[in-house]
PDB file of N, CA and C in Angstrom:
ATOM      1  N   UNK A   1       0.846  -1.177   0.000  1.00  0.00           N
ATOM      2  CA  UNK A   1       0.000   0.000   0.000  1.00  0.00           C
ATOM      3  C   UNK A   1       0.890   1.238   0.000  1.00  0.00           C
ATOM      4  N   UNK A   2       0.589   2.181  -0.877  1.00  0.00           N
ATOM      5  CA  UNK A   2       1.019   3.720  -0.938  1.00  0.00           C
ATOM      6  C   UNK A   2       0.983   4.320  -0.085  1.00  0.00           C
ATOM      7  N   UNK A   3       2.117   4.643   1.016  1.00  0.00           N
ATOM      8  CA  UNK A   3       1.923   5.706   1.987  1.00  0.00           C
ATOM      9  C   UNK A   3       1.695   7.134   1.898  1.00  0.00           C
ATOM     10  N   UNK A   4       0.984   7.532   2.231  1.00  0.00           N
ATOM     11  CA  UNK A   4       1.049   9.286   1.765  1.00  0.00           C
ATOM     12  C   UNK A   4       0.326   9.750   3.368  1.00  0.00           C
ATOM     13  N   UNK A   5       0.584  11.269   3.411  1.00  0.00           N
ATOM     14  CA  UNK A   5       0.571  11.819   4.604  1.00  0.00           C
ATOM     15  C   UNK A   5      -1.068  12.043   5.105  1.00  0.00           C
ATOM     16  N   UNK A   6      -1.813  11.544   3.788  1.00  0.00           N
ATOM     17  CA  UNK A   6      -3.376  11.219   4.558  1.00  0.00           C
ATOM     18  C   UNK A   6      -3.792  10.162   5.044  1.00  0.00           C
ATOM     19  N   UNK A   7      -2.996   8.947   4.474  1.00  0.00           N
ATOM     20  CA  UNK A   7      -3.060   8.046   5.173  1.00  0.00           C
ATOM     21  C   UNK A   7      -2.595   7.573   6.722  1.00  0.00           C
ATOM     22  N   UNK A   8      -1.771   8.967   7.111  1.00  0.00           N
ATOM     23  CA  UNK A   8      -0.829   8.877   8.292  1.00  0.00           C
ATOM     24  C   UNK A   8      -2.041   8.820   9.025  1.00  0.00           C
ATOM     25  N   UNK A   9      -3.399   9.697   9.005  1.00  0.00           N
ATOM     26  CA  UNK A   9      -4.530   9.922   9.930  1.00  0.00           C
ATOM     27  C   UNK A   9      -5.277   8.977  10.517  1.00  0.00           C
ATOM     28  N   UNK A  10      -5.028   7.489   9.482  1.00  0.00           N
ATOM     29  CA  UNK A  10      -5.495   6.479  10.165  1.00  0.00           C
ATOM     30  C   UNK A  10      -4.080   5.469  10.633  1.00  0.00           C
ATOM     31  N   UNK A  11      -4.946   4.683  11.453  1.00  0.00           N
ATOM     32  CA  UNK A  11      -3.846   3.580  11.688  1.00  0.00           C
ATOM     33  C   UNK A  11      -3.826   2.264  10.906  1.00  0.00           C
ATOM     34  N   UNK A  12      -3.141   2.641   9.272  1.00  0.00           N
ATOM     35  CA  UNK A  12      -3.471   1.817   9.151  1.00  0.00           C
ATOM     36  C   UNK A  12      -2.747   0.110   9.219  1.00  0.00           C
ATOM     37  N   UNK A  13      -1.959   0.053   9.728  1.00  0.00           N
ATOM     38  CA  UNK A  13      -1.164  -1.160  10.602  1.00  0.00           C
ATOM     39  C   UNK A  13      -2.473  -1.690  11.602  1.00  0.00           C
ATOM     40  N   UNK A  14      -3.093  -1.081  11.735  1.00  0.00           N
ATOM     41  CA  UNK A  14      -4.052  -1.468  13.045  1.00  0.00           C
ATOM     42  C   UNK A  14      -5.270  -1.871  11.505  1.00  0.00           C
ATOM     43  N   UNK A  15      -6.130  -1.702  10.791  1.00  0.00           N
ATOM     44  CA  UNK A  15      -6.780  -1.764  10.138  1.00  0.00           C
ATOM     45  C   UNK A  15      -6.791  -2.839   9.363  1.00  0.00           C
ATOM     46  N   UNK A  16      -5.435  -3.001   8.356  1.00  0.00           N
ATOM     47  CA  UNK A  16      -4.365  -4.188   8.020  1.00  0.00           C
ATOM     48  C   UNK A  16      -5.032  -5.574   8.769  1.00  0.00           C
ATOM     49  N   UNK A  17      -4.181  -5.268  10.300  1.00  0.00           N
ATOM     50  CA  UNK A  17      -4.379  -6.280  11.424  1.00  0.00           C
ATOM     51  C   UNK A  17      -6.072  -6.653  11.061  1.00  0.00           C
ATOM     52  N   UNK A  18      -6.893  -5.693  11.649  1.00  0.00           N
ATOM     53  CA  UNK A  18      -7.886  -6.338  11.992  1.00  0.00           C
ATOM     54  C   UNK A  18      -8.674  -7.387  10.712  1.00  0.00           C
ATOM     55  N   UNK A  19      -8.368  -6.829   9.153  1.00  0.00           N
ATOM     56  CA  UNK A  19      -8.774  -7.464   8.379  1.00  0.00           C
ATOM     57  C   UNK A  19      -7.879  -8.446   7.428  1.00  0.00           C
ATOM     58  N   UNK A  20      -7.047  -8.777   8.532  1.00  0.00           N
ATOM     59  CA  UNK A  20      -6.183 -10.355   7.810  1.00  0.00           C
ATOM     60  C   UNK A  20      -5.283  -9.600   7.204  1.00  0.00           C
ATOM     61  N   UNK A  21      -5.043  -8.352   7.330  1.00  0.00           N
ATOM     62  CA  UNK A  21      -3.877  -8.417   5.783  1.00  0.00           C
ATOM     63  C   UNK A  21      -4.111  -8.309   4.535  1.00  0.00           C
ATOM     64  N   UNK A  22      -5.363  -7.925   4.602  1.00  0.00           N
ATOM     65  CA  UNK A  22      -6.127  -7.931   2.951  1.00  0.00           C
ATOM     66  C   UNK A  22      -6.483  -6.365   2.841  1.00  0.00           C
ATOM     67  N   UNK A  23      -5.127  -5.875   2.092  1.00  0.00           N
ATOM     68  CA  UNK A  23      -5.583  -4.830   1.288  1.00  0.00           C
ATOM     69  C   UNK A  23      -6.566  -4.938   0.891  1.00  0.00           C
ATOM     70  N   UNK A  24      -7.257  -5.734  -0.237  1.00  0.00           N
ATOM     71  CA  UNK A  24      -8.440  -5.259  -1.287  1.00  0.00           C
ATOM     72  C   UNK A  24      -9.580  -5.115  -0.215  1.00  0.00           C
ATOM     73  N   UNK A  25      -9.604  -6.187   0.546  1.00  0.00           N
ATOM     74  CA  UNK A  25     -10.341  -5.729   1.484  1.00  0.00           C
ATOM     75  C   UNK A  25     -11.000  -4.713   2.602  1.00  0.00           C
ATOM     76  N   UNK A  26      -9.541  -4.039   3.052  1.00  0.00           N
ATOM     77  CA  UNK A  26      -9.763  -2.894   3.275  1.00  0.00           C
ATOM     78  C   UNK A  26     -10.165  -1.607   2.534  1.00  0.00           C
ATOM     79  N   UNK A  27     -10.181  -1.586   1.017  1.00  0.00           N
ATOM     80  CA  UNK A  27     -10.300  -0.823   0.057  1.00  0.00           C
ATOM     81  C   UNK A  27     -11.610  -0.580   0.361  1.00  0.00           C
ATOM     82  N   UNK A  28     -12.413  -2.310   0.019  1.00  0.00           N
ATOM     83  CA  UNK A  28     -13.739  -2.462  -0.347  1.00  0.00           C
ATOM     84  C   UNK A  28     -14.684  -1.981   1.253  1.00  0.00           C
ATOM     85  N   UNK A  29     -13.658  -1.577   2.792  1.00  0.00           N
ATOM     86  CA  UNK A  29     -14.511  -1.715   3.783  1.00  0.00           C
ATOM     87  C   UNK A  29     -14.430   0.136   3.485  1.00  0.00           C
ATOM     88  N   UNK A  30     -13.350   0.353   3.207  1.00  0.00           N
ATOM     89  CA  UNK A  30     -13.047   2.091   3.089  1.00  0.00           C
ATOM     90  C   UNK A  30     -14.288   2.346   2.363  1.00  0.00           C
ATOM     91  N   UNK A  31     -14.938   1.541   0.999  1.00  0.00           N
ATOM     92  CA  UNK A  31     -15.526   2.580   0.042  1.00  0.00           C
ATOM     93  C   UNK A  31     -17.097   2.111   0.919  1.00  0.00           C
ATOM     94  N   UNK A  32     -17.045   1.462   1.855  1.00  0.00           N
ATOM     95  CA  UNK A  32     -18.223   1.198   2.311  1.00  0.00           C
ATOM     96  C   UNK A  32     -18.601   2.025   3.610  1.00  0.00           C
ATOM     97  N   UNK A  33     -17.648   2.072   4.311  1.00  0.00           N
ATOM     98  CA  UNK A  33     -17.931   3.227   5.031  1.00  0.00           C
ATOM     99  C   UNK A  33     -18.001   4.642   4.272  1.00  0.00           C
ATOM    100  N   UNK A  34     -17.709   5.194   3.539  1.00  0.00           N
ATOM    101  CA  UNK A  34     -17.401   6.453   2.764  1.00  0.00           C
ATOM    102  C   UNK A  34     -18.865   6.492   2.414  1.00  0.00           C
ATOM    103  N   UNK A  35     -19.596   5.810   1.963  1.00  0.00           N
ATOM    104  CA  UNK A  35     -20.944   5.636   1.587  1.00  0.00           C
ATOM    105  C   UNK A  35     -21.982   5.171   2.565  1.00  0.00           C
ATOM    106  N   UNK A  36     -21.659   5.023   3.913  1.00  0.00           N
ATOM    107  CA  UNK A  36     -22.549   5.069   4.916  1.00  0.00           C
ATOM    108  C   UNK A  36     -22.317   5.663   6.334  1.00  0.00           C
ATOM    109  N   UNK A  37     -21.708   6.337   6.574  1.00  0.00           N
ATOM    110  CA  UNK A  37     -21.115   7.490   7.213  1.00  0.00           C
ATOM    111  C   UNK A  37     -21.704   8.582   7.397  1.00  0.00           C
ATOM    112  N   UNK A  38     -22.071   8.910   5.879  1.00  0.00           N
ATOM    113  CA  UNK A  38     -23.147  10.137   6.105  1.00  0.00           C
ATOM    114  C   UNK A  38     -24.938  10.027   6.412  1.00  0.00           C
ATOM    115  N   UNK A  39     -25.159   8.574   5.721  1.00  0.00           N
ATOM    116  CA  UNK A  39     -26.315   8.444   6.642  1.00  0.00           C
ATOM    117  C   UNK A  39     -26.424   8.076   8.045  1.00  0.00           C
ATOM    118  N   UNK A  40     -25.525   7.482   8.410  1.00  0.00           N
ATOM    119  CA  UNK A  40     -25.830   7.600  10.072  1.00  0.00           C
ATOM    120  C   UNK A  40     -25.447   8.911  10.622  1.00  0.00           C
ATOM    121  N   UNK A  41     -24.508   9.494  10.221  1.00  0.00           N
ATOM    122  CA  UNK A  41     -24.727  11.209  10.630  1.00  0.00           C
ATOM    123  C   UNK A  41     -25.881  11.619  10.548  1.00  0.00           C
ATOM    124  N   UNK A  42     -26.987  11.188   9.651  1.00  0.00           N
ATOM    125  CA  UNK A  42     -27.930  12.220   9.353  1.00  0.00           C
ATOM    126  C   UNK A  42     -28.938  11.597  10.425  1.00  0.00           C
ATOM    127  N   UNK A  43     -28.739  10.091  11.119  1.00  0.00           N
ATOM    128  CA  UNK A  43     -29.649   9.379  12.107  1.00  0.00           C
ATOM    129  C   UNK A  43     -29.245   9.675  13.215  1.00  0.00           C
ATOM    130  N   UNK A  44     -28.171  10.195  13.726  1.00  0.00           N
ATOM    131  CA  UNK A  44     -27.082  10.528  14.391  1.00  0.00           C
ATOM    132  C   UNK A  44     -27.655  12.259  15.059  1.00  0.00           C
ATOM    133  N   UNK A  45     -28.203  13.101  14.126  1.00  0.00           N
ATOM    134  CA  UNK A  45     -28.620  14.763  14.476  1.00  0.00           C
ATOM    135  C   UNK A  45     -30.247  14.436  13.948  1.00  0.00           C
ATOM    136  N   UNK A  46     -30.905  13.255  13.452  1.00  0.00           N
ATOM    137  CA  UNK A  46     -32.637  13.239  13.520  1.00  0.00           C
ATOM    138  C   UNK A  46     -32.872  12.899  14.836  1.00  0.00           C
ATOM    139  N   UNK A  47     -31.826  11.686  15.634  1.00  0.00           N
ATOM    140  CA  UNK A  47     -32.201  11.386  17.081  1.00  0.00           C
ATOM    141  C   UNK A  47     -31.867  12.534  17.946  1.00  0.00           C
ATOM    142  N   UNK A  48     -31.079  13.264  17.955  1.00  0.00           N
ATOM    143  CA  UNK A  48     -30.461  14.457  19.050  1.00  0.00           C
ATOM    144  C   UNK A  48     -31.586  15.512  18.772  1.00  0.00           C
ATOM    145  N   UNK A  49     -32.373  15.796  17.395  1.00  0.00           N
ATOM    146  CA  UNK A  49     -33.559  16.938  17.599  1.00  0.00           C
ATOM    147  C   UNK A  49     -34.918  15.703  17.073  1.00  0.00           C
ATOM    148  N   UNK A  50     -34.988  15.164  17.484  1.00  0.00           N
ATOM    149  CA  UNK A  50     -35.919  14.542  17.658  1.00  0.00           C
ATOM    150  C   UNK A  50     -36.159  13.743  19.539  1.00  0.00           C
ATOM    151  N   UNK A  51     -35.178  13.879  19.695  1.00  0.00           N
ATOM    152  CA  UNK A  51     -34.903  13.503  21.484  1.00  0.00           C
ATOM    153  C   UNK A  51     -35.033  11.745  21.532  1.00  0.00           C
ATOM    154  N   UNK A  52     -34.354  10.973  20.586  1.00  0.00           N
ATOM    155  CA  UNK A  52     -34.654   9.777  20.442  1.00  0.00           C
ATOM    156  C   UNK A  52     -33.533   9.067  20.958  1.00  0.00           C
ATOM    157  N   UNK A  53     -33.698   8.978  22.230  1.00  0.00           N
ATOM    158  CA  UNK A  53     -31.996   8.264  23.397  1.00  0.00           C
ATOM    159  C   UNK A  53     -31.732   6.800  22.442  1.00  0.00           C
ATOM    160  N   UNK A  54     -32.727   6.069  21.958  1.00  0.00           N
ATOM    161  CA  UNK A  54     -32.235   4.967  21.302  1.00  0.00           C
ATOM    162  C   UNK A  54     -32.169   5.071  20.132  1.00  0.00           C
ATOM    163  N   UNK A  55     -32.496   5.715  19.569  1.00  0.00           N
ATOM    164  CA  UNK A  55     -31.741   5.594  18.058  1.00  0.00           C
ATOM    165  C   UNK A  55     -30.612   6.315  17.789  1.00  0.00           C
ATOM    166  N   UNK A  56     -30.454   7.386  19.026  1.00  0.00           N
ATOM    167  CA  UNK A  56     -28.806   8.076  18.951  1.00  0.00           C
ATOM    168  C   UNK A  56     -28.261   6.867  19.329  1.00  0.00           C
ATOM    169  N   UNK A  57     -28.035   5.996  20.312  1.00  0.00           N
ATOM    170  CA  UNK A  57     -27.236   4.961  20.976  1.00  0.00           C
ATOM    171  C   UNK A  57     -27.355   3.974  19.691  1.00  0.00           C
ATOM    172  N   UNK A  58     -27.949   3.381  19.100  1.00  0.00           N
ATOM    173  CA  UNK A  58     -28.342   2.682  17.836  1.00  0.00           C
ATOM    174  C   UNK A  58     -26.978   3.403  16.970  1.00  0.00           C
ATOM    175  N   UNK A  59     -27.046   4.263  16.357  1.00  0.00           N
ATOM    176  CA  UNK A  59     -26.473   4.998  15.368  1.00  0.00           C
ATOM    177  C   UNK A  59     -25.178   5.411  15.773  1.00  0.00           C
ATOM    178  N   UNK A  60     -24.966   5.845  17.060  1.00  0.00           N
ATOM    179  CA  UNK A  60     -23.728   5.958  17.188  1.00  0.00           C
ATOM    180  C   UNK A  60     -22.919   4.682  17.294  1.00  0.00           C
ATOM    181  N   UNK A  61     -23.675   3.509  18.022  1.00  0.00           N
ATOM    182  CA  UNK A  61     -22.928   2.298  18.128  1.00  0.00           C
ATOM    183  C   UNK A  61     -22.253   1.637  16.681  1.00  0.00           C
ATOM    184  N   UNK A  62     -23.374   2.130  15.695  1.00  0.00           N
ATOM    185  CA  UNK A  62     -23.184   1.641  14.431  1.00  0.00           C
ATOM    186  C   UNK A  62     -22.214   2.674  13.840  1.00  0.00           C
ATOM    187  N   UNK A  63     -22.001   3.858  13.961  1.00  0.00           N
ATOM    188  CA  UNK A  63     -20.562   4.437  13.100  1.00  0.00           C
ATOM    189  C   UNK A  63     -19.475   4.038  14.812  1.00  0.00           C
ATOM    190  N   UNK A  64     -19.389   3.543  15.785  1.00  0.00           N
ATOM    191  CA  UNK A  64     -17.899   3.219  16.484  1.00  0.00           C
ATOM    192  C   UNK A  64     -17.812   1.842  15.616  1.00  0.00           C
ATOM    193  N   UNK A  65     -18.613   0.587  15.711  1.00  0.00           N
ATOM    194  CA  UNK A  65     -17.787  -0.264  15.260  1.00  0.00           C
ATOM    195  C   UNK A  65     -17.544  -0.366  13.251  1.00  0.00           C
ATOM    196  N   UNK A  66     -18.156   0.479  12.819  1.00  0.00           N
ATOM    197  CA  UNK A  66     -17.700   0.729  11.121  1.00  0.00           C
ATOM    198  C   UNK A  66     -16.569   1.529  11.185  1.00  0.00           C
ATOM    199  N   UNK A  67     -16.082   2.311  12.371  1.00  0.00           N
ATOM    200  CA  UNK A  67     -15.009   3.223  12.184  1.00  0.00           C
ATOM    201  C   UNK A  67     -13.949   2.480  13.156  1.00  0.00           C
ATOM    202  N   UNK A  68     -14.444   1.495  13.595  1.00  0.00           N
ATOM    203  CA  UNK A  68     -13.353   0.748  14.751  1.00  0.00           C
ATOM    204  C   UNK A  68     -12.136   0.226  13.579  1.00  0.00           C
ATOM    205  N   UNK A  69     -12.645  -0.179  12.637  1.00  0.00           N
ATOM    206  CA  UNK A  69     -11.800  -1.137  11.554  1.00  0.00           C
ATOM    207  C   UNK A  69     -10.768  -0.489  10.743  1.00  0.00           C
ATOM    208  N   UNK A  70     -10.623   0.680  11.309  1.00  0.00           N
ATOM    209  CA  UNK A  70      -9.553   1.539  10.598  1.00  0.00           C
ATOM    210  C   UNK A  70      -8.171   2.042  11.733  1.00  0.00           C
ATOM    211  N   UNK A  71      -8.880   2.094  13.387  1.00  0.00           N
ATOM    212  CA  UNK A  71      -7.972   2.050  13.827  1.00  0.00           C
ATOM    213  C   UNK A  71      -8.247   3.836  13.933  1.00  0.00           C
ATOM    214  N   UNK A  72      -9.357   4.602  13.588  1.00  0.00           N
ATOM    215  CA  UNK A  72      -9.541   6.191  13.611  1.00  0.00           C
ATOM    216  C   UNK A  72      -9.664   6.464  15.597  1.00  0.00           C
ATOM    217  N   UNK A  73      -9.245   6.497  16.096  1.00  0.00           N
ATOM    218  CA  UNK A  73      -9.477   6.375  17.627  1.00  0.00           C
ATOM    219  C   UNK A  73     -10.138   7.999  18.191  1.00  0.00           C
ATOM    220  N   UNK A  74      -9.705   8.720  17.149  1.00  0.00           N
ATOM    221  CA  UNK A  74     -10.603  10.160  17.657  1.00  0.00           C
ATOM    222  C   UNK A  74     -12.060  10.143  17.318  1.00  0.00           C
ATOM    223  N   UNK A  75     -12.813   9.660  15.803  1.00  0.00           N
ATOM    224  CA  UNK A  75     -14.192   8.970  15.513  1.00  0.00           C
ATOM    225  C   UNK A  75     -14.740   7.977  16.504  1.00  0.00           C
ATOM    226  N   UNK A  76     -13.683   6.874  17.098  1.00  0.00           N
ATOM    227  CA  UNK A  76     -14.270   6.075  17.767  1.00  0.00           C
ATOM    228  C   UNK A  76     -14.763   6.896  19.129  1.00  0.00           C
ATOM    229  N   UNK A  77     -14.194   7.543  19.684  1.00  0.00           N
ATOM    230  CA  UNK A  77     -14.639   8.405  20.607  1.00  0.00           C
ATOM    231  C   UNK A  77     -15.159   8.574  20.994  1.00  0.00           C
ATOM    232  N   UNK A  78     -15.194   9.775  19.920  1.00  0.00           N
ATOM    233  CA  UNK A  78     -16.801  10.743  19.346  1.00  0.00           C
ATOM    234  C   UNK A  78     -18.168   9.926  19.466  1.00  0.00           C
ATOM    235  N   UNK A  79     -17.858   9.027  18.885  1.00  0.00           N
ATOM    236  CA  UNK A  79     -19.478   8.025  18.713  1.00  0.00           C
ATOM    237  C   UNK A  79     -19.480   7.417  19.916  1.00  0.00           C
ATOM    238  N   UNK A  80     -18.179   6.793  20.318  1.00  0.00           N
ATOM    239  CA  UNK A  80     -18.704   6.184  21.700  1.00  0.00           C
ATOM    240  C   UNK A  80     -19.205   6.838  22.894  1.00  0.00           C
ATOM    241  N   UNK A  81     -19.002   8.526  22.788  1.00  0.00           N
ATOM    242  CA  UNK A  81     -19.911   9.001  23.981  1.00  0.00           C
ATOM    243  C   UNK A  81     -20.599   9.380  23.620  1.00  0.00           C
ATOM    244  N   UNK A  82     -21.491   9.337  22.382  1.00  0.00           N
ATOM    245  CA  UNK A  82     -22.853   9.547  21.881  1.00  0.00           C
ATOM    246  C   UNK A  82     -23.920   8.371  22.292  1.00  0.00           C
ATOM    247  N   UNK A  83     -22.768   7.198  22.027  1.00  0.00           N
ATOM    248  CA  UNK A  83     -23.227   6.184  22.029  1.00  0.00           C
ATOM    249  C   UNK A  83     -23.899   6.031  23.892  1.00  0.00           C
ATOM    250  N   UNK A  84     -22.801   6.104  24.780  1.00  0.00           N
ATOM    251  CA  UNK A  84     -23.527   6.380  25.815  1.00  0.00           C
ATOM    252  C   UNK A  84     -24.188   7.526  26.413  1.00  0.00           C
ATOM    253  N   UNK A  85     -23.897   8.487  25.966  1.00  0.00           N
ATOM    254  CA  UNK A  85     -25.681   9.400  25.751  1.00  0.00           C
ATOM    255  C   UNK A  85     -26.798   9.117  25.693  1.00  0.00           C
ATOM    256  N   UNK A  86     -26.861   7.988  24.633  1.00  0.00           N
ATOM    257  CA  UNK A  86     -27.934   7.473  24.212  1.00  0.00           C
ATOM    258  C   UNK A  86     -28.273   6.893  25.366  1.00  0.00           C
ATOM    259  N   UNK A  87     -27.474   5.577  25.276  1.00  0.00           N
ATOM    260  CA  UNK A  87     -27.877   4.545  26.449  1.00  0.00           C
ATOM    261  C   UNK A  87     -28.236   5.086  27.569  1.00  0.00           C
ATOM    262  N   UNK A  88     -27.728   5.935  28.288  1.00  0.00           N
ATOM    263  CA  UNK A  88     -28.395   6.970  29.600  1.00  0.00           C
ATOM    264  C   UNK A  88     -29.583   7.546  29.413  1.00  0.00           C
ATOM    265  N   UNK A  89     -29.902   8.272  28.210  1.00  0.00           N
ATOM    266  CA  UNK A  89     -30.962   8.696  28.307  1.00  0.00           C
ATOM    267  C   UNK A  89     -30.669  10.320  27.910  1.00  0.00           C
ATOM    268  N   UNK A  90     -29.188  10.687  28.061  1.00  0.00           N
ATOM    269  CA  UNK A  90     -29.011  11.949  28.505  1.00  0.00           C
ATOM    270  C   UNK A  90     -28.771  12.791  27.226  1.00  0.00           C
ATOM    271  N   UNK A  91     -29.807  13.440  27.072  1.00  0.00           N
ATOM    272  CA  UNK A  91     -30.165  14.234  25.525  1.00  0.00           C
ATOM    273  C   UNK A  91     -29.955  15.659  25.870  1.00  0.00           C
ATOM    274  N   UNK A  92     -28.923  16.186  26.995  1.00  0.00           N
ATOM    275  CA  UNK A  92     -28.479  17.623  27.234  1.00  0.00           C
ATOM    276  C   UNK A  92     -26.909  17.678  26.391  1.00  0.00           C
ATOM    277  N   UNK A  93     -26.898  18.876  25.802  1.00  0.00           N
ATOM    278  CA  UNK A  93     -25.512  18.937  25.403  1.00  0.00           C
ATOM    279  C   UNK A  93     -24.819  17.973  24.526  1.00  0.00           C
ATOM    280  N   UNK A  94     -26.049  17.628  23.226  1.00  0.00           N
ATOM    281  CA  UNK A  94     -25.235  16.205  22.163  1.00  0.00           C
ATOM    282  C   UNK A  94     -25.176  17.682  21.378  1.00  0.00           C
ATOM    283  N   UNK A  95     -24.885  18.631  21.009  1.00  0.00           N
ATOM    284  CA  UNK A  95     -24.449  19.409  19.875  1.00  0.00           C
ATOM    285  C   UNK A  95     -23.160  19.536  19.522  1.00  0.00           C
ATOM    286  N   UNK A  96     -22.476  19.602  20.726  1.00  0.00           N
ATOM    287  CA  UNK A  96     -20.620  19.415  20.935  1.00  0.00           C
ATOM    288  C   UNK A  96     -20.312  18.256  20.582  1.00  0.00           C
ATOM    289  N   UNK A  97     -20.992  17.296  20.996  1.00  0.00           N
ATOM    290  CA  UNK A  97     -20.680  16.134  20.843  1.00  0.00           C
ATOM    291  C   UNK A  97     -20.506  15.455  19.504  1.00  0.00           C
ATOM    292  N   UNK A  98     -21.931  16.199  18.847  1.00  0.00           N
ATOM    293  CA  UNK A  98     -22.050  15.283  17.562  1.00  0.00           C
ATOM    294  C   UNK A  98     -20.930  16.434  16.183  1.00  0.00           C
ATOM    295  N   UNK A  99     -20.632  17.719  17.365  1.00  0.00           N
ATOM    296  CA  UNK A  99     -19.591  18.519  16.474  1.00  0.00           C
ATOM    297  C   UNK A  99     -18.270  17.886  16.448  1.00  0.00           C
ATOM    298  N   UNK A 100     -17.895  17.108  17.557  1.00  0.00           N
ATOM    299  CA  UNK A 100     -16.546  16.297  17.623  1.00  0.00           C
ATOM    300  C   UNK A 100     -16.614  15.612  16.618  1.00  0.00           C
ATOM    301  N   UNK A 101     -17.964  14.574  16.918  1.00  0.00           N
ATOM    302  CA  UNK A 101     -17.554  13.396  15.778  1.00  0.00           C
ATOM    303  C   UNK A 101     -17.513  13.680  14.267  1.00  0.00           C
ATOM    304  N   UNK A 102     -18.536  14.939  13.544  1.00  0.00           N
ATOM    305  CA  UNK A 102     -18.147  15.121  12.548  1.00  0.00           C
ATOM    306  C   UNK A 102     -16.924  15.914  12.235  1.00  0.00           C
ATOM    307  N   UNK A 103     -16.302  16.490  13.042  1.00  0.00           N
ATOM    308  CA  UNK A 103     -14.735  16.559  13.163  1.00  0.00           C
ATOM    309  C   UNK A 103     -14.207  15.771  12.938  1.00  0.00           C
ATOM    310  N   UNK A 104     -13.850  14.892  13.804  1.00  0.00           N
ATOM    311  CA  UNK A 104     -13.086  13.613  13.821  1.00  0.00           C
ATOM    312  C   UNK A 104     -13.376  12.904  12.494  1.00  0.00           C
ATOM    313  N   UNK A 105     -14.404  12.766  11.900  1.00  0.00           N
ATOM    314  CA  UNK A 105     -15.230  12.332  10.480  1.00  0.00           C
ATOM    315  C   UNK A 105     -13.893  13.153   9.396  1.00  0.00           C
ATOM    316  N   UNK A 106     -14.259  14.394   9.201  1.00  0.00           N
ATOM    317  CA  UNK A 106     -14.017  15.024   8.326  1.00  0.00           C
ATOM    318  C   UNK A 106     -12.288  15.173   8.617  1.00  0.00           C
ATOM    319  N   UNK A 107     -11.657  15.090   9.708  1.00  0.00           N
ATOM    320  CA  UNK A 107     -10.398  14.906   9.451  1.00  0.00           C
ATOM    321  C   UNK A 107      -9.671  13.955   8.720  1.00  0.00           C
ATOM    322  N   UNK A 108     -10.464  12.503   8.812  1.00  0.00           N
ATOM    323  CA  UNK A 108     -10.288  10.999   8.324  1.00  0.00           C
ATOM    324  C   UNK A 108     -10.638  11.135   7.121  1.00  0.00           C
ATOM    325  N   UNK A 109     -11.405  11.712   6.569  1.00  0.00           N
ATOM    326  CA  UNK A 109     -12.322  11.739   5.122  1.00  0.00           C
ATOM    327  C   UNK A 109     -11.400  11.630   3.701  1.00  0.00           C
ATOM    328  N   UNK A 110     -10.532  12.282   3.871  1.00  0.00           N
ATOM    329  CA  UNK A 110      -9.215  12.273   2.708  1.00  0.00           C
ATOM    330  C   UNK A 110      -8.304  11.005   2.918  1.00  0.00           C
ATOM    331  N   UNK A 111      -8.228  10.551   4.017  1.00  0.00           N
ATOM    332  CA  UNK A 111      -7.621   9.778   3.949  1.00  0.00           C
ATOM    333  C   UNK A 111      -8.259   8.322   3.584  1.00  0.00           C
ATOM    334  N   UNK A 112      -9.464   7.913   3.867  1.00  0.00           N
ATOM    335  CA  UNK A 112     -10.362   6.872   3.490  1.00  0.00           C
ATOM    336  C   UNK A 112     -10.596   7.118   1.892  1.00  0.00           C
ATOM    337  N   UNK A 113     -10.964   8.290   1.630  1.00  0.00           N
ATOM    338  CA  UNK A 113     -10.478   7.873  -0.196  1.00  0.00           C
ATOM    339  C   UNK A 113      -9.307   7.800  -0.592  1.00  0.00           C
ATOM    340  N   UNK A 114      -8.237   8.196  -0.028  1.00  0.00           N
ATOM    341  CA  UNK A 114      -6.931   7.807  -1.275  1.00  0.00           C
ATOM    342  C   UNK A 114      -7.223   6.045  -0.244  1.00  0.00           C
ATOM    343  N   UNK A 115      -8.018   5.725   0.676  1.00  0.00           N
ATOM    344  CA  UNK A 115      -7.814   3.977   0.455  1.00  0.00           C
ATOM    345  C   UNK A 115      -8.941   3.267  -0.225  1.00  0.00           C
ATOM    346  N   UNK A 116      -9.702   4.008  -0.691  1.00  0.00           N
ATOM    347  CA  UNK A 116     -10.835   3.899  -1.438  1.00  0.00           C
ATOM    348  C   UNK A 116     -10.179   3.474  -2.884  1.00  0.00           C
ATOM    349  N   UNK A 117      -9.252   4.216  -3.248  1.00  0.00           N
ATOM    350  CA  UNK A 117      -8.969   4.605  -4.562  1.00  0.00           C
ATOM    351  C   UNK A 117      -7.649   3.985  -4.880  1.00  0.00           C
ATOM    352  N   UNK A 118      -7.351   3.364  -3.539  1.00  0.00           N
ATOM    353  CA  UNK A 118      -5.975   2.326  -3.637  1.00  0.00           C
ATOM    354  C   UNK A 118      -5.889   0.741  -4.994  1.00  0.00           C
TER     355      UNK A 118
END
């Protein structure tokens, strides 16, 4: 695999690991998250103004472990204390929250297509 300095953003030695060693594979998990990422963002801010504790916990659980496989540990984060937001119940103050994770999102974003495009 082509190293370049967007790829530095993930880990991808850790990513590698988790999927055997199979480049193509990781290509094909990159272009799959890249294409479902933004809909759970969008399930991700319907549950936070809609006040829906389980479908934020739902949605965030579902972008930590699609973003676990890259080894992004600032995304995993992000979602994982959304994720327990959810599970609590506690629907004060997810605006920061869900501003981290699309941070953390959009820092990774260049780098998941040049592995998209690997």
């Amino acid at each position: 695999m082509k190293f370049s300095s967007e790829l530095a953003k993930l880990d991808c030695a850790v990513a590698l690991e988790r999927l055997g060693g199979d480049e193509e594979l990781l290509r094909e998990v990159a272009i799959l998250f890249l294409d479902e990422y933004p809909m759970l963002m969008k399930e991700i801010r319907t549950a936070a103004s809609t006040r829906d504790a389980e479908a934020l916990q739902r949605a965030a659980h579902s972008m930590k472990g699609s973003v676990s496989n890259f080894g992004a540990e600032g995304v995993y984060q992000a979602a994982f204390a959304l994720e327990k937001k959810g599970r609590a119940g506690d629907l004060e103050s997810l605006e920061p929250c869900i501003d981290r994770l699309a941070c953390a999102l959009a820092h990774i974003h260049s780098a998941l297509v040049v592995l998209a495009e690997a």
